[in-house]
C-alpha atoms as a PDB file:
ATOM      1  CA  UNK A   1      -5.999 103.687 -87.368  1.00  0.00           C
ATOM      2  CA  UNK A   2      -3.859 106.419 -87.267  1.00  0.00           C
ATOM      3  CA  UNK A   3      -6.284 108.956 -88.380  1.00  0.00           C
ATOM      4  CA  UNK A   4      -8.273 107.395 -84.968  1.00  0.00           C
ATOM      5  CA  UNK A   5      -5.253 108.326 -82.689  1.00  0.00           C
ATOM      6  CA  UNK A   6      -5.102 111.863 -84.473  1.00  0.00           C
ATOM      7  CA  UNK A   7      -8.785 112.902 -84.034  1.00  0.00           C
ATOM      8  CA  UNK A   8      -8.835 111.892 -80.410  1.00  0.00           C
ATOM      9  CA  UNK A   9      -5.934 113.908 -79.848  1.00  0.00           C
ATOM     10  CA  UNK A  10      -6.954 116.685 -81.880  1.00  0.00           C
ATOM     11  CA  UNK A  11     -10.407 116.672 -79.885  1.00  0.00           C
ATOM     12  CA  UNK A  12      -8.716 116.563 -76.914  1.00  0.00           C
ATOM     13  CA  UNK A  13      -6.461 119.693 -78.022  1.00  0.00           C
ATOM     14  CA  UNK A  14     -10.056 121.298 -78.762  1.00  0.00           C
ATOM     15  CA  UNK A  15     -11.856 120.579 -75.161  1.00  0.00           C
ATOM     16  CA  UNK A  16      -8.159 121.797 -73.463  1.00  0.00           C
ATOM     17  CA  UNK A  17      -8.786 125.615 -75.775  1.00  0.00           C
ATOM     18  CA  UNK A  18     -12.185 125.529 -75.027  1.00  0.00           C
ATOM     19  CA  UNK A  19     -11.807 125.142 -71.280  1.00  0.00           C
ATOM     20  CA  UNK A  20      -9.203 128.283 -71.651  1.00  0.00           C
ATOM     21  CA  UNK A  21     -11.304 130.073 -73.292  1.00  0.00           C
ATOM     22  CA  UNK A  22     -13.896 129.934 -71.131  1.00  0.00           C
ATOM     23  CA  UNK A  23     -11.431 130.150 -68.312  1.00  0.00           C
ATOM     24  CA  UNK A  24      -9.922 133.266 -69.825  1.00  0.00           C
ATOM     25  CA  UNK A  25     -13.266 134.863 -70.219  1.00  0.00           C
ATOM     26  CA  UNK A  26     -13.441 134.556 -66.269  1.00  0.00           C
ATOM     27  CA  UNK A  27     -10.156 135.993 -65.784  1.00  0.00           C
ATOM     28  CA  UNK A  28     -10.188 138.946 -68.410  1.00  0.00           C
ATOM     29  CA  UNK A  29     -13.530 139.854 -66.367  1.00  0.00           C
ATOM     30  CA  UNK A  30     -12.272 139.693 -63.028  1.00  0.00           C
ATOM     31  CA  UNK A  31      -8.891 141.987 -64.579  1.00  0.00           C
ATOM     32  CA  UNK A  32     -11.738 144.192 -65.043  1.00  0.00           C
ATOM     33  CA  UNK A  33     -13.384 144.384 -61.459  1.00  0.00           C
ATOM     34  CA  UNK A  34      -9.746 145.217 -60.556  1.00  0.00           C
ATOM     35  CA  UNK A  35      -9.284 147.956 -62.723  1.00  0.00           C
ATOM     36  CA  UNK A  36     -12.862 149.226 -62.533  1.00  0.00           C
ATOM     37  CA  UNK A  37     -11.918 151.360 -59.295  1.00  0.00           C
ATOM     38  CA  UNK A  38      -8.278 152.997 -61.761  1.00  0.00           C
ATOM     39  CA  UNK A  39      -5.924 150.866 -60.056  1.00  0.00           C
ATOM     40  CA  UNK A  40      -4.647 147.253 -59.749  1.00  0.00           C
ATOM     41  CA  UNK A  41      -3.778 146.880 -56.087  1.00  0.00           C
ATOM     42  CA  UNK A  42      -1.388 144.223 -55.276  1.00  0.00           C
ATOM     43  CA  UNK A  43      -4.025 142.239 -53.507  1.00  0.00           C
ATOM     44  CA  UNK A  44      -6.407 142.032 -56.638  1.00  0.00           C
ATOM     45  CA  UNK A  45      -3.152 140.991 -58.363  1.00  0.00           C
ATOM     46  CA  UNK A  46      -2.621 138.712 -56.309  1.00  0.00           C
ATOM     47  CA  UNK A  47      -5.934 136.370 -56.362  1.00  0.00           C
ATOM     48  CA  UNK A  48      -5.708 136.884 -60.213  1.00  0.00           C
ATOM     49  CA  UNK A  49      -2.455 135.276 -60.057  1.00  0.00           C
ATOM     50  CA  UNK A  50      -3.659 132.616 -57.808  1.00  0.00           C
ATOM     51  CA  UNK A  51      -7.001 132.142 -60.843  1.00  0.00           C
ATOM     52  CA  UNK A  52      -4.254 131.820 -63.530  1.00  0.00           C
ATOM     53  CA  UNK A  53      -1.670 129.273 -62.395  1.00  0.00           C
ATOM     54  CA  UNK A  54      -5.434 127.027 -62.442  1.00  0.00           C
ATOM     55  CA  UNK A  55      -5.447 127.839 -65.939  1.00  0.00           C
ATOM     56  CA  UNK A  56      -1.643 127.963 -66.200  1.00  0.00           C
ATOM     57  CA  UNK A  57      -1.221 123.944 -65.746  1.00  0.00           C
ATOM     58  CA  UNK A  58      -4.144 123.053 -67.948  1.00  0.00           C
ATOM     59  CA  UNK A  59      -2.707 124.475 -71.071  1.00  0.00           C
ATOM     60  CA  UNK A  60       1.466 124.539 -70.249  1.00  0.00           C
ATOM     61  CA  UNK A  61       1.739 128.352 -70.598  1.00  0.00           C
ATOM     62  CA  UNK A  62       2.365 130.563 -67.707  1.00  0.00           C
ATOM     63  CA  UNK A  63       0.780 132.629 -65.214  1.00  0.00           C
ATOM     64  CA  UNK A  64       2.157 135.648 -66.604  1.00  0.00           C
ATOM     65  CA  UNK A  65       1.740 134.897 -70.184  1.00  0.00           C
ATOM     66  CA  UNK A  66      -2.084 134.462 -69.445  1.00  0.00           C
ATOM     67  CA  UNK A  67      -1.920 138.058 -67.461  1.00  0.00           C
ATOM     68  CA  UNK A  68      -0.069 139.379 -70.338  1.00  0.00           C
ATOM     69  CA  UNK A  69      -3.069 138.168 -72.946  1.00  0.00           C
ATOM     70  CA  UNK A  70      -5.497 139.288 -70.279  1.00  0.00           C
ATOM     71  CA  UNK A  71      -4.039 142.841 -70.094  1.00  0.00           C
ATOM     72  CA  UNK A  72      -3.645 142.602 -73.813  1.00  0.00           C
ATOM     73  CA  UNK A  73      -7.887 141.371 -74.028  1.00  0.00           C
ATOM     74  CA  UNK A  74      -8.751 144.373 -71.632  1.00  0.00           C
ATOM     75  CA  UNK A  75      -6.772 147.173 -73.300  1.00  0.00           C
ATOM     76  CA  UNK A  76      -7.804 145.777 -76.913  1.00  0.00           C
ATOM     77  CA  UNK A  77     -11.547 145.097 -76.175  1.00  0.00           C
ATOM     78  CA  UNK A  78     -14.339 148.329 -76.428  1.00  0.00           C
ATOM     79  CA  UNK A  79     -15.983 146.418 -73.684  1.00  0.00           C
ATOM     80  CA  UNK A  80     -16.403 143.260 -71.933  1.00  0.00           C
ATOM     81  CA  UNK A  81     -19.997 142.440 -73.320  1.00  0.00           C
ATOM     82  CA  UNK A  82     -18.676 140.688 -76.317  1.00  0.00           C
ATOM     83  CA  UNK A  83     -17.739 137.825 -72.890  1.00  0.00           C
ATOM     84  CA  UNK A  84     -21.097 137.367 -71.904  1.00  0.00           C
ATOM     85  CA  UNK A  85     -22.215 135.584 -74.724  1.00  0.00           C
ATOM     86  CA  UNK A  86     -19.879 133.221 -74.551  1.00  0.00           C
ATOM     87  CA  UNK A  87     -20.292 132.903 -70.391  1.00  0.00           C
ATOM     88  CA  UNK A  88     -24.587 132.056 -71.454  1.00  0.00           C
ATOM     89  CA  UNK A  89     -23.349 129.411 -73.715  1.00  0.00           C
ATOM     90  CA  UNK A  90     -20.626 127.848 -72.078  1.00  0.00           C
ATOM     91  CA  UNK A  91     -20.916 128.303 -68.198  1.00  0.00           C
ATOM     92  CA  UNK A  92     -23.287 125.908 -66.389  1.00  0.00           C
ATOM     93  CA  UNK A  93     -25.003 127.732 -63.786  1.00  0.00           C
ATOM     94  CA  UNK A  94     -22.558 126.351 -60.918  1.00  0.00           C
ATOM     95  CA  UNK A  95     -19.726 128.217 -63.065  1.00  0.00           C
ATOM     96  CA  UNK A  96     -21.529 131.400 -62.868  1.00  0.00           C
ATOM     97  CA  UNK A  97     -22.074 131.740 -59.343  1.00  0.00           C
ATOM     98  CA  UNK A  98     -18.271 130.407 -59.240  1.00  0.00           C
ATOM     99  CA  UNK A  99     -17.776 133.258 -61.644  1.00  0.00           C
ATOM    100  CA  UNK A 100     -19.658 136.037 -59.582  1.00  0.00           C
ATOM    101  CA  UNK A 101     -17.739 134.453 -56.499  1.00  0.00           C
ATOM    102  CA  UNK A 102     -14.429 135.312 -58.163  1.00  0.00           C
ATOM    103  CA  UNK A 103     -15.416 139.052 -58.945  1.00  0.00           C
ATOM    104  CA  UNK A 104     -16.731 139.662 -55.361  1.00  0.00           C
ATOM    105  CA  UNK A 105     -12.992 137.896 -53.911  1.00  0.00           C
ATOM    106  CA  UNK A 106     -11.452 140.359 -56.102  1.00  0.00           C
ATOM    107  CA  UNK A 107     -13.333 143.148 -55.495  1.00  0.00           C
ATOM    108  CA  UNK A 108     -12.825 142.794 -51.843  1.00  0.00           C
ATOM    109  CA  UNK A 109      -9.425 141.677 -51.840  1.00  0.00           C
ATOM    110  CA  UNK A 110      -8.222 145.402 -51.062  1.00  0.00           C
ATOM    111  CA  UNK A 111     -10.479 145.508 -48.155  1.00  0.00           C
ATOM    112  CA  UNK A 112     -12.369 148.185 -50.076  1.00  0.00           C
ATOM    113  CA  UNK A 113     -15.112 147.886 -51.913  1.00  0.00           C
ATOM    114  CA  UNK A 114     -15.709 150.379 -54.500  1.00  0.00           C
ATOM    115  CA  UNK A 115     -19.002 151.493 -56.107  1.00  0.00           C
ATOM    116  CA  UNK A 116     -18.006 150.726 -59.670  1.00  0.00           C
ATOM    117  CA  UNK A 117     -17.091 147.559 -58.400  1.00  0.00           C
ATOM    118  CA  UNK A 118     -20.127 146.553 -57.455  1.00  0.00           C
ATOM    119  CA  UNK A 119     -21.852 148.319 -60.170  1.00  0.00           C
ATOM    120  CA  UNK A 120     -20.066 145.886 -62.761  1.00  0.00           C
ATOM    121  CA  UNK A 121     -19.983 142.781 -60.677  1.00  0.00           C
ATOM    122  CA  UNK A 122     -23.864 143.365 -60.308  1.00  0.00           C
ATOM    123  CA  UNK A 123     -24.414 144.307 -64.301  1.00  0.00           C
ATOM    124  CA  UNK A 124     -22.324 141.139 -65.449  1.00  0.00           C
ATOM    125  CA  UNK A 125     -24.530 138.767 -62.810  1.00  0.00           C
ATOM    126  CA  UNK A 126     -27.435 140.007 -64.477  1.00  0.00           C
ATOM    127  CA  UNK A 127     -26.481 139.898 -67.807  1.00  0.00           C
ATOM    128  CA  UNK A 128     -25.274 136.373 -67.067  1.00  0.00           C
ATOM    129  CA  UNK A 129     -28.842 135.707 -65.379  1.00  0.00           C
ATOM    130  CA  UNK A 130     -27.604 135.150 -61.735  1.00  0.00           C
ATOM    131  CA  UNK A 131     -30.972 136.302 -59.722  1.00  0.00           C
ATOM    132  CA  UNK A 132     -29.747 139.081 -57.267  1.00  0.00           C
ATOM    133  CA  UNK A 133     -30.711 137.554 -54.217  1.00  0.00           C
ATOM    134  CA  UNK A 134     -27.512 134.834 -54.840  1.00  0.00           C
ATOM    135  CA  UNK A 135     -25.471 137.716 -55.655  1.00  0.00           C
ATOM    136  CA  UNK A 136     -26.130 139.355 -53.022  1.00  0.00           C
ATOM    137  CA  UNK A 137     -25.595 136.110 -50.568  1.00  0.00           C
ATOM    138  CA  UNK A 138     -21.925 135.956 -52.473  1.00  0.00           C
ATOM    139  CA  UNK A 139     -21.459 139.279 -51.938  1.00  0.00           C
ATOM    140  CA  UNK A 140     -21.726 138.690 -48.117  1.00  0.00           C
ATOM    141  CA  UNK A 141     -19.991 135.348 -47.750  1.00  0.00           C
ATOM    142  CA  UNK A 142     -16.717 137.227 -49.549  1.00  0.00           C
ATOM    143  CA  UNK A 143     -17.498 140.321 -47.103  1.00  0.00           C
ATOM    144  CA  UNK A 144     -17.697 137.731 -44.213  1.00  0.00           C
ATOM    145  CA  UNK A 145     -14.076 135.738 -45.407  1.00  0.00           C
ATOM    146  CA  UNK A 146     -12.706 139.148 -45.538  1.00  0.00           C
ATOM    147  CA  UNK A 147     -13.853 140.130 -42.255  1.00  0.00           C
ATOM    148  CA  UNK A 148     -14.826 143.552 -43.341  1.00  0.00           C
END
């Protein structure tokens, strides 16, 4: 009976990791939409932030601990393909457009948005099979929050 109790919590231990995973993967990629333009302005900072204390509660570590292992991911990583995979096999389509959603909030956040930005935020929706027509309609309702 015990070994019962153990499993169930050890599964449950499992599906909390996986969800970070998968939840990091978002995050390291959106770090990267930030930093595609050379900086990380305050405002892209600041929605990142706002993305990790959602990850933050589900797994008892903090916001900036998760920034500090997304920093760590980006510097450490030759490139962010090696995410994709696991986005095709993990992310139900709603995630993906919530994912592409995300990247277009962050990209915009400054007010500015930059042609590598879209570049990347365009390359990872297709690698991720997001059609470009719904990419492009996120792209506009972000432009449209922002009022820009």
């Amino acid at each position: 009976m015990f070994n019962l109790f153990k499993k169930k919590k050890l599964i449950k231990k499992e599906k909390i990791q996986a969800s970070f995973d998968i939840e990091l993967t978002a995050a390291v990629l959106a770090y990267e939409v930030a930093r595609s333009d050379g900086e990380v302005s305050n405002s892209e900072l600041k929605i990142l932030l706002n993305e990790l204390k959602k990850i933050s509660t589900k797994v008892g570590k903090s916001s900036d601990m998760i920034l500090a292992l997304v920093e760590d991911y980006n510097q450490n990583s030759a490139s962010f393909y090696e995410f994709i995979q696991d986005i095709n096999n993990h992310y139900t389509k709603e995630d993906k457009i919530s994912l592409i959603k995300l990247l277009w909030d962050v990209a915009y956040s400054d007010n500015i948005l930059e042609v590598n930005e879209e570049r990347l935020i365009r390359r990872i929706a297709d690698l991720i099979n997001i059609k470009d027509i719904e990419v492009l309609k996120l792209k506009h309702f972000s432009k449209v929050n922002k009022n820009i």
